[in-house]
C-alpha atoms as a PDB file:
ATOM      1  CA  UNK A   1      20.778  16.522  61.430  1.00  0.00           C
ATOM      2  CA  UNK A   2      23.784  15.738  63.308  1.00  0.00           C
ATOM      3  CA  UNK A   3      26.416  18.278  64.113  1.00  0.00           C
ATOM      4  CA  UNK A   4      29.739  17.874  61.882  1.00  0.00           C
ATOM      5  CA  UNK A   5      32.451  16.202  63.574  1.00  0.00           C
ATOM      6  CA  UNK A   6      35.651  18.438  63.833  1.00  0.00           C
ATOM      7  CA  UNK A   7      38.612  18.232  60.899  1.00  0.00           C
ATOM      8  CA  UNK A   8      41.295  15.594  62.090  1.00  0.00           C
ATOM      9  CA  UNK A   9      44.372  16.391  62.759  1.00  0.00           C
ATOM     10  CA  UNK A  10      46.041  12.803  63.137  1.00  0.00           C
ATOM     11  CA  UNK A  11      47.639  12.862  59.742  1.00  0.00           C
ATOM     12  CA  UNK A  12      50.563  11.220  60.288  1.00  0.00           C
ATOM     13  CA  UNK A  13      52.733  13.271  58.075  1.00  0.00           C
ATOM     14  CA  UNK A  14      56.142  11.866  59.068  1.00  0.00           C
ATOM     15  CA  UNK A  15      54.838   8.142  58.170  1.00  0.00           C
ATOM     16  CA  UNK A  16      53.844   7.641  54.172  1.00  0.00           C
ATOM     17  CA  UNK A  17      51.300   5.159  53.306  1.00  0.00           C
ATOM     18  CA  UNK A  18      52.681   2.023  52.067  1.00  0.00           C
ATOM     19  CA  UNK A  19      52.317   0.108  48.640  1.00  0.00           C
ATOM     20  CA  UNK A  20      51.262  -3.372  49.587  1.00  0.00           C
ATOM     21  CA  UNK A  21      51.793  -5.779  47.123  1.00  0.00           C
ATOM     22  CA  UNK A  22      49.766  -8.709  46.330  1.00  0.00           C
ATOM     23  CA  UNK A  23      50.727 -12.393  47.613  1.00  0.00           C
ATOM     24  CA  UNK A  24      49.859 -14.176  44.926  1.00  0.00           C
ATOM     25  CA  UNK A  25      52.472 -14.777  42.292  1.00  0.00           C
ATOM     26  CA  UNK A  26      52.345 -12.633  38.837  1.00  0.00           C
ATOM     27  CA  UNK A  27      49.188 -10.897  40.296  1.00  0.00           C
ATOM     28  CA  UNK A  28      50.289  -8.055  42.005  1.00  0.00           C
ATOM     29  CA  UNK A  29      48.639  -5.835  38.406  1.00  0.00           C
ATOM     30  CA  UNK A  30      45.370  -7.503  38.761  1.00  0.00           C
ATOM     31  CA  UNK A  31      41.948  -5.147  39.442  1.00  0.00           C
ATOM     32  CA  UNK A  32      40.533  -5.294  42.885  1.00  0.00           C
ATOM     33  CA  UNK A  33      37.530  -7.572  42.571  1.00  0.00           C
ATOM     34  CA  UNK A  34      40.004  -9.689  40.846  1.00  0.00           C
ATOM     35  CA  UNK A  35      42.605 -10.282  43.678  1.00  0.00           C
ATOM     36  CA  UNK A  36      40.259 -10.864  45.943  1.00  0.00           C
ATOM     37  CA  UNK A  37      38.691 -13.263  44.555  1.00  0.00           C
ATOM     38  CA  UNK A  38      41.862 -14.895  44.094  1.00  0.00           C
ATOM     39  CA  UNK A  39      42.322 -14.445  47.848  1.00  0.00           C
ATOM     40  CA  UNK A  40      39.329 -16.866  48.274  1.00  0.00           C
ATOM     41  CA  UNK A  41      40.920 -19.283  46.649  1.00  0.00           C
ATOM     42  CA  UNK A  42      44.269 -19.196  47.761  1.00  0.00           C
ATOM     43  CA  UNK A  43      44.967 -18.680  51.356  1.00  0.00           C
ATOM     44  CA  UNK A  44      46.449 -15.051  51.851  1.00  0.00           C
ATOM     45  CA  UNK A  45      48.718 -16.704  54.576  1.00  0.00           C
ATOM     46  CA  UNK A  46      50.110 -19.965  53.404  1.00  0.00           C
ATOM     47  CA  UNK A  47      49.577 -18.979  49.603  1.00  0.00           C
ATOM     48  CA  UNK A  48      48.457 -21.732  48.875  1.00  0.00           C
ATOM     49  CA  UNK A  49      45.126 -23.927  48.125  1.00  0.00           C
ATOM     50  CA  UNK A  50      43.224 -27.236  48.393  1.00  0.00           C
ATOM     51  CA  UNK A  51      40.634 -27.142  45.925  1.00  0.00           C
ATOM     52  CA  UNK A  52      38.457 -30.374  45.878  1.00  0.00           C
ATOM     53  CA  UNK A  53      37.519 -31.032  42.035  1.00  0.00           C
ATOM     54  CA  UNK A  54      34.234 -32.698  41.556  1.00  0.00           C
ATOM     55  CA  UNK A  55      33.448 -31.582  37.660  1.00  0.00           C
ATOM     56  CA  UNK A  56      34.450 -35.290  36.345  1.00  0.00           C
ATOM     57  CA  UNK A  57      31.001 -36.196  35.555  1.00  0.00           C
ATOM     58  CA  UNK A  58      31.084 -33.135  33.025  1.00  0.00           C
ATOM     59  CA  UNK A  59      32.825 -35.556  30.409  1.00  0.00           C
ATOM     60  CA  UNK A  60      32.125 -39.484  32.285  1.00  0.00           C
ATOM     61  CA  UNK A  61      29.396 -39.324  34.043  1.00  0.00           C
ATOM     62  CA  UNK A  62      28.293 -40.360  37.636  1.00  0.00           C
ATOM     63  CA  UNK A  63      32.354 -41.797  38.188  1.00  0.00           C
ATOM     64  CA  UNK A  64      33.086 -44.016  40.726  1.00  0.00           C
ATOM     65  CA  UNK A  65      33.141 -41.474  44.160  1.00  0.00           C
ATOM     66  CA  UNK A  66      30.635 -39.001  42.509  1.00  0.00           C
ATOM     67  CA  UNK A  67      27.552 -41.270  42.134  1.00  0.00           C
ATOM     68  CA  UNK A  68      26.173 -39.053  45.086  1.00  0.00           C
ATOM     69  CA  UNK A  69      27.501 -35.878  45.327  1.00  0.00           C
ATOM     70  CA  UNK A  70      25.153 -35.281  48.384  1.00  0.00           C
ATOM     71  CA  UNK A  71      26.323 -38.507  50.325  1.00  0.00           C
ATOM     72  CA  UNK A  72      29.858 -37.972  48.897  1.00  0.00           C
ATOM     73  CA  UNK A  73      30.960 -34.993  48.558  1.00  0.00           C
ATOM     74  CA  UNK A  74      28.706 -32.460  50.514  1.00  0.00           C
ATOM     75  CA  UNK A  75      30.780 -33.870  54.251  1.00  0.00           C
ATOM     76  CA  UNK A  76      33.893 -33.211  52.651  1.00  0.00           C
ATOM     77  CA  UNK A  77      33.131 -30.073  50.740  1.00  0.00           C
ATOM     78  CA  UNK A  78      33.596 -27.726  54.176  1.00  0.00           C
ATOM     79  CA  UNK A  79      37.562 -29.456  54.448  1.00  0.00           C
ATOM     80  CA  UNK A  80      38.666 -27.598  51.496  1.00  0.00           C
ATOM     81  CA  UNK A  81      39.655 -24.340  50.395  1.00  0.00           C
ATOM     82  CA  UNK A  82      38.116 -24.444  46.953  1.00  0.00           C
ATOM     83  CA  UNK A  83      35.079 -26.463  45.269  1.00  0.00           C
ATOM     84  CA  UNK A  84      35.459 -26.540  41.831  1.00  0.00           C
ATOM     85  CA  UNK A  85      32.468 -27.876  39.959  1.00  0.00           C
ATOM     86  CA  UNK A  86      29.901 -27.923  37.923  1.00  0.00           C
ATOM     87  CA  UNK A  87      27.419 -25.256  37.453  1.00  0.00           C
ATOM     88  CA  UNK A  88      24.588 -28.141  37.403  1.00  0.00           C
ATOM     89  CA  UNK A  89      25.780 -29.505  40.499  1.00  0.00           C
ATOM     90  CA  UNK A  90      26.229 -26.453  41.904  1.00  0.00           C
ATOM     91  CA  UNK A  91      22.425 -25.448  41.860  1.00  0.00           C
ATOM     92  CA  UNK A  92      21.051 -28.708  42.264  1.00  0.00           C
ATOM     93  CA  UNK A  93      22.883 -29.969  45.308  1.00  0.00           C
ATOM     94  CA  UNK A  94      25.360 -27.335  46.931  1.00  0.00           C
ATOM     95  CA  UNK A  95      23.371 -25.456  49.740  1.00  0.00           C
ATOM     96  CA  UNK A  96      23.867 -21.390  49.236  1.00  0.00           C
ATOM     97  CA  UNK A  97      25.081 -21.479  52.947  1.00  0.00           C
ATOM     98  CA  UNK A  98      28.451 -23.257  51.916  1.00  0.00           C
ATOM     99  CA  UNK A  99      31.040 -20.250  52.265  1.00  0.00           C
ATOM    100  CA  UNK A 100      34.000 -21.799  50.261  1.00  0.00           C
ATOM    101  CA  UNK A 101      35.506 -20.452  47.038  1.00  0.00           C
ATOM    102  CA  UNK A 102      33.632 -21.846  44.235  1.00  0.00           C
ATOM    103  CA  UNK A 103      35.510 -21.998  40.678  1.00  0.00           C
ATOM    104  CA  UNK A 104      33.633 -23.475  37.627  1.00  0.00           C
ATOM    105  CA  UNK A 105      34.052 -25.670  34.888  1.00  0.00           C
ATOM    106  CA  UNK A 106      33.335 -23.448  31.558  1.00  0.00           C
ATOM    107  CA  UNK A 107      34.254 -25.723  29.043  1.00  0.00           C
ATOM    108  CA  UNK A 108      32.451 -29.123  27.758  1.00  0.00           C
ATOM    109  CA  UNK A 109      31.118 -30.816  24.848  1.00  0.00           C
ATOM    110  CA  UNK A 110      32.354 -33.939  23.801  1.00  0.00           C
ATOM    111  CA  UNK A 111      31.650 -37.079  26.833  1.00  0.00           C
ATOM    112  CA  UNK A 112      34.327 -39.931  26.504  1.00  0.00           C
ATOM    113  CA  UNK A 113      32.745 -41.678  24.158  1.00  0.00           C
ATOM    114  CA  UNK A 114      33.840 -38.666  21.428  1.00  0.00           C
ATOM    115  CA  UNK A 115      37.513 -36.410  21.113  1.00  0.00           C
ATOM    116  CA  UNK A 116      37.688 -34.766  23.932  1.00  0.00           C
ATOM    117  CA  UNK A 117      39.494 -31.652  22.654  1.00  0.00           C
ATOM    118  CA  UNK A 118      36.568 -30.236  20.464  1.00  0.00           C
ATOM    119  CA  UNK A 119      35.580 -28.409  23.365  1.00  0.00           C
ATOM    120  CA  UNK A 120      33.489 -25.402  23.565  1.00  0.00           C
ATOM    121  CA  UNK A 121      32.587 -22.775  25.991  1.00  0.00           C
ATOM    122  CA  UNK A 122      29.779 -24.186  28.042  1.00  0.00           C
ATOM    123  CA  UNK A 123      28.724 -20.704  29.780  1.00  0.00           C
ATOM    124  CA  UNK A 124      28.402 -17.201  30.212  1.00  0.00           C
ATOM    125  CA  UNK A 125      29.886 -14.814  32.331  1.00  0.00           C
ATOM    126  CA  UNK A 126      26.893 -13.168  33.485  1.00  0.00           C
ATOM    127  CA  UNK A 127      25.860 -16.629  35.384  1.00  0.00           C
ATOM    128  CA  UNK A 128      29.209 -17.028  36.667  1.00  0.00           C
ATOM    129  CA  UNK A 129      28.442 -13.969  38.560  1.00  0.00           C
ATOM    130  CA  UNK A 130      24.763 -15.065  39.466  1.00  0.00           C
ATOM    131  CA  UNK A 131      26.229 -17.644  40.991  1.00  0.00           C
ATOM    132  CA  UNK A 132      29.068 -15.636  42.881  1.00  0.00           C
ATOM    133  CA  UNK A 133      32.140 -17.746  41.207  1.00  0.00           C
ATOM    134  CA  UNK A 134      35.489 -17.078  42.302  1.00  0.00           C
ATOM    135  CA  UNK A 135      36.728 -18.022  38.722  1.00  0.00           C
ATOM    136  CA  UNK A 136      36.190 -20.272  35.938  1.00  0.00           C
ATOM    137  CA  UNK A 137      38.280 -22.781  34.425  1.00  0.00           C
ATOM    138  CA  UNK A 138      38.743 -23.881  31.212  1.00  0.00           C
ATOM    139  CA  UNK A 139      40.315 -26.564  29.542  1.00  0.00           C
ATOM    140  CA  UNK A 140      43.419 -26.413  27.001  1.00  0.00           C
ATOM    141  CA  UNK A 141      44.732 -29.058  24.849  1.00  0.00           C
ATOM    142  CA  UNK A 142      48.385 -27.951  23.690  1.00  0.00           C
ATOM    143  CA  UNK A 143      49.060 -30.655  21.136  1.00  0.00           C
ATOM    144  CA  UNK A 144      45.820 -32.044  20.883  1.00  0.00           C
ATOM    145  CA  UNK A 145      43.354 -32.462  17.385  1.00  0.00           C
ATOM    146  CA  UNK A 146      41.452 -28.949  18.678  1.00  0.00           C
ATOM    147  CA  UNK A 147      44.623 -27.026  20.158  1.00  0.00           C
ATOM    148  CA  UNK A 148      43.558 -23.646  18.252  1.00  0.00           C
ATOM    149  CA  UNK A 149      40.142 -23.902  19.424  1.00  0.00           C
ATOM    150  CA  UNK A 150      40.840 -24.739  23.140  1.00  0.00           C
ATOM    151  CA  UNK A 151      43.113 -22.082  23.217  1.00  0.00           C
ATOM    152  CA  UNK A 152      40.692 -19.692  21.614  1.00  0.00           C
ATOM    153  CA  UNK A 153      38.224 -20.636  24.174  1.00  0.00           C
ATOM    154  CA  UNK A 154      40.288 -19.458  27.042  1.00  0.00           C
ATOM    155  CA  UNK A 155      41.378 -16.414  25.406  1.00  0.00           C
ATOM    156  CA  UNK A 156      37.500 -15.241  25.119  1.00  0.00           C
ATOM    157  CA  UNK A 157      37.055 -16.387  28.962  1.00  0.00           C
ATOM    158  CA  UNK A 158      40.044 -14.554  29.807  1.00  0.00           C
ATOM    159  CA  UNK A 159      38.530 -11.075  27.712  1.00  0.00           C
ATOM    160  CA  UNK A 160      35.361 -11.966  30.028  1.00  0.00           C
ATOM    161  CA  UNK A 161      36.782 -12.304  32.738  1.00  0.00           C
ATOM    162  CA  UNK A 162      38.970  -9.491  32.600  1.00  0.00           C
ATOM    163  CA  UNK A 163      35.585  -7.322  31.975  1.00  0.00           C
ATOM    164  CA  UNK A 164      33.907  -9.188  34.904  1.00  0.00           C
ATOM    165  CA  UNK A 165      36.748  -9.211  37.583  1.00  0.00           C
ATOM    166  CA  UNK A 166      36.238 -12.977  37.477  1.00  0.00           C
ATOM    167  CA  UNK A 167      39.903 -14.966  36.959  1.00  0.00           C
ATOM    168  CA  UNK A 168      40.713 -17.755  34.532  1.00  0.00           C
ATOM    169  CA  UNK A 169      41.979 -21.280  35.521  1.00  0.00           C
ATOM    170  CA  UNK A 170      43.675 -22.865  32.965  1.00  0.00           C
ATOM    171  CA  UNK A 171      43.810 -26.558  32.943  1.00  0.00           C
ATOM    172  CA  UNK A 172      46.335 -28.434  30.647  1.00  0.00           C
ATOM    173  CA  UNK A 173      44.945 -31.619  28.991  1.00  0.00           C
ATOM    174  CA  UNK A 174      47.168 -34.258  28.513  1.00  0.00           C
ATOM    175  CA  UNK A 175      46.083 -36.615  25.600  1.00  0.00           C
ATOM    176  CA  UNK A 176      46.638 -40.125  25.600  1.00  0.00           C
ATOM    177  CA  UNK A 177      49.789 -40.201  23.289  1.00  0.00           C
ATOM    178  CA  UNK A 178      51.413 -36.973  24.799  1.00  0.00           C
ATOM    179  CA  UNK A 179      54.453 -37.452  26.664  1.00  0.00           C
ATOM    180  CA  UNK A 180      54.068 -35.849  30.237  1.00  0.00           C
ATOM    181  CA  UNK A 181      57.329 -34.338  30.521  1.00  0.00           C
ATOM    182  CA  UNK A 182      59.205 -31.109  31.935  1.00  0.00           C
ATOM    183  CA  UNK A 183      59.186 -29.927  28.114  1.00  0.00           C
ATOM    184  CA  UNK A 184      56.030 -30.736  27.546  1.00  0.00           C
ATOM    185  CA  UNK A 185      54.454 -28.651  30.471  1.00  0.00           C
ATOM    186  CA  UNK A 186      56.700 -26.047  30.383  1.00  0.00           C
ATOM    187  CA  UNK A 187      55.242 -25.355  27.060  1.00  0.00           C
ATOM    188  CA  UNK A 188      51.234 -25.609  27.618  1.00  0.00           C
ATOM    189  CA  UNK A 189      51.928 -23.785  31.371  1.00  0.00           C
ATOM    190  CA  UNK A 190      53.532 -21.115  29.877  1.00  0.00           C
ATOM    191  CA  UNK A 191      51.024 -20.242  26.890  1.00  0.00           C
ATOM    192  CA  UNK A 192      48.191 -20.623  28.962  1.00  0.00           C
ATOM    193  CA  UNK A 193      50.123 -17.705  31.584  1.00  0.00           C
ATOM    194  CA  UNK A 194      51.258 -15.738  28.160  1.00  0.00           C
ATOM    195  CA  UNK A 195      47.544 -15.811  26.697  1.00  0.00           C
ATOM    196  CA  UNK A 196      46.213 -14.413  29.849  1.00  0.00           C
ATOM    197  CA  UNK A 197      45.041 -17.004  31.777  1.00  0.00           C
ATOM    198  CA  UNK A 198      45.391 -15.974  35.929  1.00  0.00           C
ATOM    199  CA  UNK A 199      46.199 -19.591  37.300  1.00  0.00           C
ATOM    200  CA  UNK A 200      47.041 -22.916  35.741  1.00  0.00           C
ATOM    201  CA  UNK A 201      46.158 -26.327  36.850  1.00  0.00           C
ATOM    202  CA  UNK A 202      48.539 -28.893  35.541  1.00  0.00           C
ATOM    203  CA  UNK A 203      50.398 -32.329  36.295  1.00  0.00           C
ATOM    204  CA  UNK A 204      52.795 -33.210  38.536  1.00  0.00           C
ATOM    205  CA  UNK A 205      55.872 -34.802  37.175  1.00  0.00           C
ATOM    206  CA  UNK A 206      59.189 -36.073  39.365  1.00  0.00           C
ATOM    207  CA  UNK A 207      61.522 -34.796  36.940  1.00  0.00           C
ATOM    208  CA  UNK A 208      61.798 -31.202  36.584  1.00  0.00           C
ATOM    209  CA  UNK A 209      58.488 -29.579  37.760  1.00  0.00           C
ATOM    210  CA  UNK A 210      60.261 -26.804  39.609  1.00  0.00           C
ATOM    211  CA  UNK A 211      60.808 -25.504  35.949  1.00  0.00           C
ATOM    212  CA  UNK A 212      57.577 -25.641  35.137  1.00  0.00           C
ATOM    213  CA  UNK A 213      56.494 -23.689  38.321  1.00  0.00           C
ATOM    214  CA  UNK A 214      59.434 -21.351  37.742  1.00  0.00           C
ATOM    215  CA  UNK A 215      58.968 -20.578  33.911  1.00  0.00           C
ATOM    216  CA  UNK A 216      55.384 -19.998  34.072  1.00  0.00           C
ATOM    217  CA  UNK A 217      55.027 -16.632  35.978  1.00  0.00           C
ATOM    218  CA  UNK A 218      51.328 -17.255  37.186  1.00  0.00           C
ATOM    219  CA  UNK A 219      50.571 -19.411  40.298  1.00  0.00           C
ATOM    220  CA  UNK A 220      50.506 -23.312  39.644  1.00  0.00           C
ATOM    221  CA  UNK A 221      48.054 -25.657  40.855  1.00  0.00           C
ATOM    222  CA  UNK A 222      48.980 -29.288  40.834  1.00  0.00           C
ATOM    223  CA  UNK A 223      45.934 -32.034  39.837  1.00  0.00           C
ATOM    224  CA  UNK A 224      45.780 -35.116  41.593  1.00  0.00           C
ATOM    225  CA  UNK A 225      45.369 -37.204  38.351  1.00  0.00           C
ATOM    226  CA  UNK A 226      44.201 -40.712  38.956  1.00  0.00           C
ATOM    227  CA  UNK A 227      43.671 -42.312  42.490  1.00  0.00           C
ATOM    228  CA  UNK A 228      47.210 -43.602  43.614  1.00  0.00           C
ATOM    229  CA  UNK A 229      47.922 -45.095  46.923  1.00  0.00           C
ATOM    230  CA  UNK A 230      47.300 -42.419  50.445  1.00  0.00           C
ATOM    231  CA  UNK A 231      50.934 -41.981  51.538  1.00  0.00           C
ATOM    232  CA  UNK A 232      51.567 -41.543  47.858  1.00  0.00           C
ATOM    233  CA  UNK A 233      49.013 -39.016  47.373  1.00  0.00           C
ATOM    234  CA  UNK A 234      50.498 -37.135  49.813  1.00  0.00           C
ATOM    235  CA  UNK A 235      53.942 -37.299  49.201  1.00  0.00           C
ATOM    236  CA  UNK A 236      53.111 -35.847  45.695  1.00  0.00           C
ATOM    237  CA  UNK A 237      51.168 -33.056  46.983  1.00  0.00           C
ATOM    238  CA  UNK A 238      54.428 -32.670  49.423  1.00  0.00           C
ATOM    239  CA  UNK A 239      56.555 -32.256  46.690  1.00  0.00           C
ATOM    240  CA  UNK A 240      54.766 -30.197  44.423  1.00  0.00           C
ATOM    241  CA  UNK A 241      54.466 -27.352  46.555  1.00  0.00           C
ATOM    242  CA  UNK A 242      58.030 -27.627  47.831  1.00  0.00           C
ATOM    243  CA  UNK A 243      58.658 -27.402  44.324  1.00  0.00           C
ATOM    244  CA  UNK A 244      56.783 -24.437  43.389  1.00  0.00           C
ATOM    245  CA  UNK A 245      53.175 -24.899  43.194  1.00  0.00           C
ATOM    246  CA  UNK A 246      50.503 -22.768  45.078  1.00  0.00           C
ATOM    247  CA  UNK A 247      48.553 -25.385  46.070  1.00  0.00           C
ATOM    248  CA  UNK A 248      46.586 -28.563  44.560  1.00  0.00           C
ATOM    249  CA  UNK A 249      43.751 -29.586  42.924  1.00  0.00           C
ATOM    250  CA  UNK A 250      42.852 -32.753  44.062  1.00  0.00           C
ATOM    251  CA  UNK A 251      39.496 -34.906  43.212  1.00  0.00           C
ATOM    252  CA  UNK A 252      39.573 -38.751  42.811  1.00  0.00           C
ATOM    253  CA  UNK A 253      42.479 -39.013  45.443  1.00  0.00           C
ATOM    254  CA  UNK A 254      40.340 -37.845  48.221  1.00  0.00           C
ATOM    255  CA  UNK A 255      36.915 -38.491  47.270  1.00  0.00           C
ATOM    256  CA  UNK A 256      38.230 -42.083  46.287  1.00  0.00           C
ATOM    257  CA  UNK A 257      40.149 -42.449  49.533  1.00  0.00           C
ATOM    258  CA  UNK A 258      39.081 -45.196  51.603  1.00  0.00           C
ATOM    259  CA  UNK A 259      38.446 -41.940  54.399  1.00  0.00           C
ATOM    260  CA  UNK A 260      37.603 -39.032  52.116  1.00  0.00           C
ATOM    261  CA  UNK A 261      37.127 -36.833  55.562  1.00  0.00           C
ATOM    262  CA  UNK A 262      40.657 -38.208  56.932  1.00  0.00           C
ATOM    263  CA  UNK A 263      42.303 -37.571  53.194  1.00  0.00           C
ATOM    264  CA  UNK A 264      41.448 -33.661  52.596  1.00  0.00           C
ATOM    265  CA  UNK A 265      42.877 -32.643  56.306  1.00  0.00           C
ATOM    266  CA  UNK A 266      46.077 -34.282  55.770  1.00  0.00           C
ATOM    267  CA  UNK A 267      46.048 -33.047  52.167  1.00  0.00           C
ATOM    268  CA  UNK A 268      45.742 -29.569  54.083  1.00  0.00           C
ATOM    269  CA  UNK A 269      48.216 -30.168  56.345  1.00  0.00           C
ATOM    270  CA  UNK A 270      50.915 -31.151  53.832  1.00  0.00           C
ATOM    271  CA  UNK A 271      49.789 -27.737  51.462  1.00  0.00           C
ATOM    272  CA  UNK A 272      49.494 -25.031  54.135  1.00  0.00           C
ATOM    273  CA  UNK A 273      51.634 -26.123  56.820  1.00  0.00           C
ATOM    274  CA  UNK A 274      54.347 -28.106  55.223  1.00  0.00           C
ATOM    275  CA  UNK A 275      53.476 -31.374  57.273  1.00  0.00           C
ATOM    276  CA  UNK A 276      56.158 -34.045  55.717  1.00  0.00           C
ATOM    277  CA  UNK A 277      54.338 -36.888  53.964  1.00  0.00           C
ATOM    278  CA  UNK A 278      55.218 -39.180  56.463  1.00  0.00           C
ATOM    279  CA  UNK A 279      53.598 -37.592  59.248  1.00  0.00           C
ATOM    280  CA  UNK A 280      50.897 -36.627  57.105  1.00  0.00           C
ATOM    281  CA  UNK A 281      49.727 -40.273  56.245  1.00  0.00           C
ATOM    282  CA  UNK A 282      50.203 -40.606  60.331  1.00  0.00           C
ATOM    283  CA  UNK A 283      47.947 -37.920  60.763  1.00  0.00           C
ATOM    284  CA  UNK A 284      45.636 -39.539  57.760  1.00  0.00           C
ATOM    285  CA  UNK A 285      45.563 -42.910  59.366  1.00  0.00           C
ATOM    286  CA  UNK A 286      45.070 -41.215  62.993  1.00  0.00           C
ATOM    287  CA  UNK A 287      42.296 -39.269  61.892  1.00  0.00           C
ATOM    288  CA  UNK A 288      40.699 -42.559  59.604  1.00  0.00           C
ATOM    289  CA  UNK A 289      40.582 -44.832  62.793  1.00  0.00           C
ATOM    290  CA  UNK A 290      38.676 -42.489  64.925  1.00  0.00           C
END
C-alpha cells in the first residue's frame, strides 16, 4: 500500500469559490448531465449552434438532397455542430466514430400523404440513451387539427427527459393556412418554453422575431425552412442570431446548396463569429470554387 500523502494546507481561505452560472439562456437550473449535454450542442463560447437537420425523410421520404445520406450528407456531417436525425439513419449509416452532438427526431406517424399533426411519440428514452443522444425533439402543432395531442407528446418527452438528463427540442409546426407572424410564434415559442420544453426550433420571420426570441425565455433555434437563394440563406441566418436566436437549424439550405461543403462553413461563420452576410457568401463562393 502506498503511504498517505500529507493534509493540504493550500486552502485558499481568503478567496471563496465562485457560483458559475450556465451560458445557455433559461438553463442556468438545469441538472448536470443536462447542461452538458446542452453544451454539445451549443458552443459554450459563441452560444450558439449549427445543427444540420437531415430527419425530412421521417414524413417525405428519400427528398431531393437526402436520396443518399452516405454520398450526401456523411462529408458534410463533420462541418456542423449538431446532427439531428433519425434514429434509423442514425444506425444504419452514421459511423459511431462521428463525435458531433446528435439530437433525435421522437415524433412521427402520419407521411405527407395523411394530417401531419396526428403525431405520436415514435421512441423511448431508454434508446435515446443507447444511442448517446444529446436531446430529442419533438414536434408541436399550436393551432393545428392535433394541437392537444402534440403538445401532450412533448410534455411526456419533457417528464422523460427530465428523469433521463436528456433535453427537449421543441419544434413549432406551421400548417399550411397558419399565418407565420410575430403573434403567431410568440404564442407556440412560448408554450412550448412554459410546458417544459429546454430549446425551441422555430421560423424566422423579418418582422418582429426579436420578440419572439425575447418572450420565450429558453434558447431559440432558427430552421432554415425551404431552400432559398445562398446569399439569402445567409443573410437570414445573419439576422436571426443578431436578433436573438442561439443558433440555427438548417437542412435543405445546405444540403440543397449547389456546394453543401462551401454552405455549412459560411453558415458557421455567420452563427459563431458574426461574419456579415456579405462576406459570408464571399467566403461561400471562395470556398465553392476551390
Amino acid at each position: 500500500m502506498p503511504a498517505p500523502d500529507k493534509e493540504g494546507k493550500q486552502f485558499y481561505i481568503d478567496q471563496p469559490q465562485e457560483s458559475q452560472g450556465f451560458f445557455l439562456k433559461g438553463s442556468n437550473s438545469l441538472d448536470w448531465g443536462m447542461k452538458n449535454r446542452l453544451s454539445r450542442i451549443f458552443n459554450p463560447v459563441s452560444g450558439r449552434t449549427v445543427m444540420l437537420a437531415i430527419d425530412h425523410g421521417y414524413f417525405q421520404g428519400p427528398t431531393t438532397g437526402l436520396e443518399r445520406i452516405d454520398l450526401n450528407i456523411l462529408p458534410i456531417a463533420p462541418y456542423a455542430d449538431t446532427l439531428m436525425l433519425t434514429r434509423g439513419i442514425l444506425r444504419s449509416l452514421v459511423p459511431a466514430s462521428y463525435t458531433r452532438a446528435i439530437v433525435l427526431r421522437a415524433s412521427g406517424g402520419p407521411s405527407i400523404l395523411k394530417e401531419l399533426s396526428n403525431e405520436q411519440l415514435a421512441m423511448d428514452m431508454e434508446d435515446a440513451v443507447r444511442l448517446n443522444a444529446a436531446a430529442l425533439a419533438v414536434q408541436v402543432f399550436i393551432g393545428g387539427e392535433h394541437e392537444t395531442q402534440s403538445v401532450h407528446n412533448m410534455t411526456r418527452l419533457v417528464d422523460m427527459g427530465n428523469r433521463f438528463g436528456i433535453p427537449i427540442l421543441a419544434v413549432t409546426a406551421v400548417g399550411k393556412d397558419m399565418a407565420r407572424d410575430a403573434r403567431y410564434f410568440r404564442l407556440a415559442c412560448r408554450i412550448c418554453a412554459e410546458l417544459g420544453a429546454h430549446y425551441v426550433k422555430t421560423y424566422y420571420i423579418p418582422e418582429g422575431f426579436e420578440t419572439v426570441t425575447a418572450s420565450c425565455p429558453v434558447p431559440i433555434v432558427m430552421a432554415g425552412g425551404k431552400k432559398i437563394p445562398e446569399q439569402d440563406a445567409l443573410t437570414m441566418a445573419y439576422n436571426a442570431v443578431q436578433e436573438g436566436a442561439s443558433g440555427v437549424d438548417m437542412g435543405r439550405n445546405i444540403f440543397q446548396s449547389e456546394s453543401p461543403v462551401a454552405m455549412i462553413q459560411a453558415v458557421g461563420a455567420v452563427v459563431h463569429e458574426n461574419l456579415e452576410p456579405a462576406k459570408a457568401y464571399e467566403m461561400y463562393l471562395d470556398l465553392k470554387n476551390k
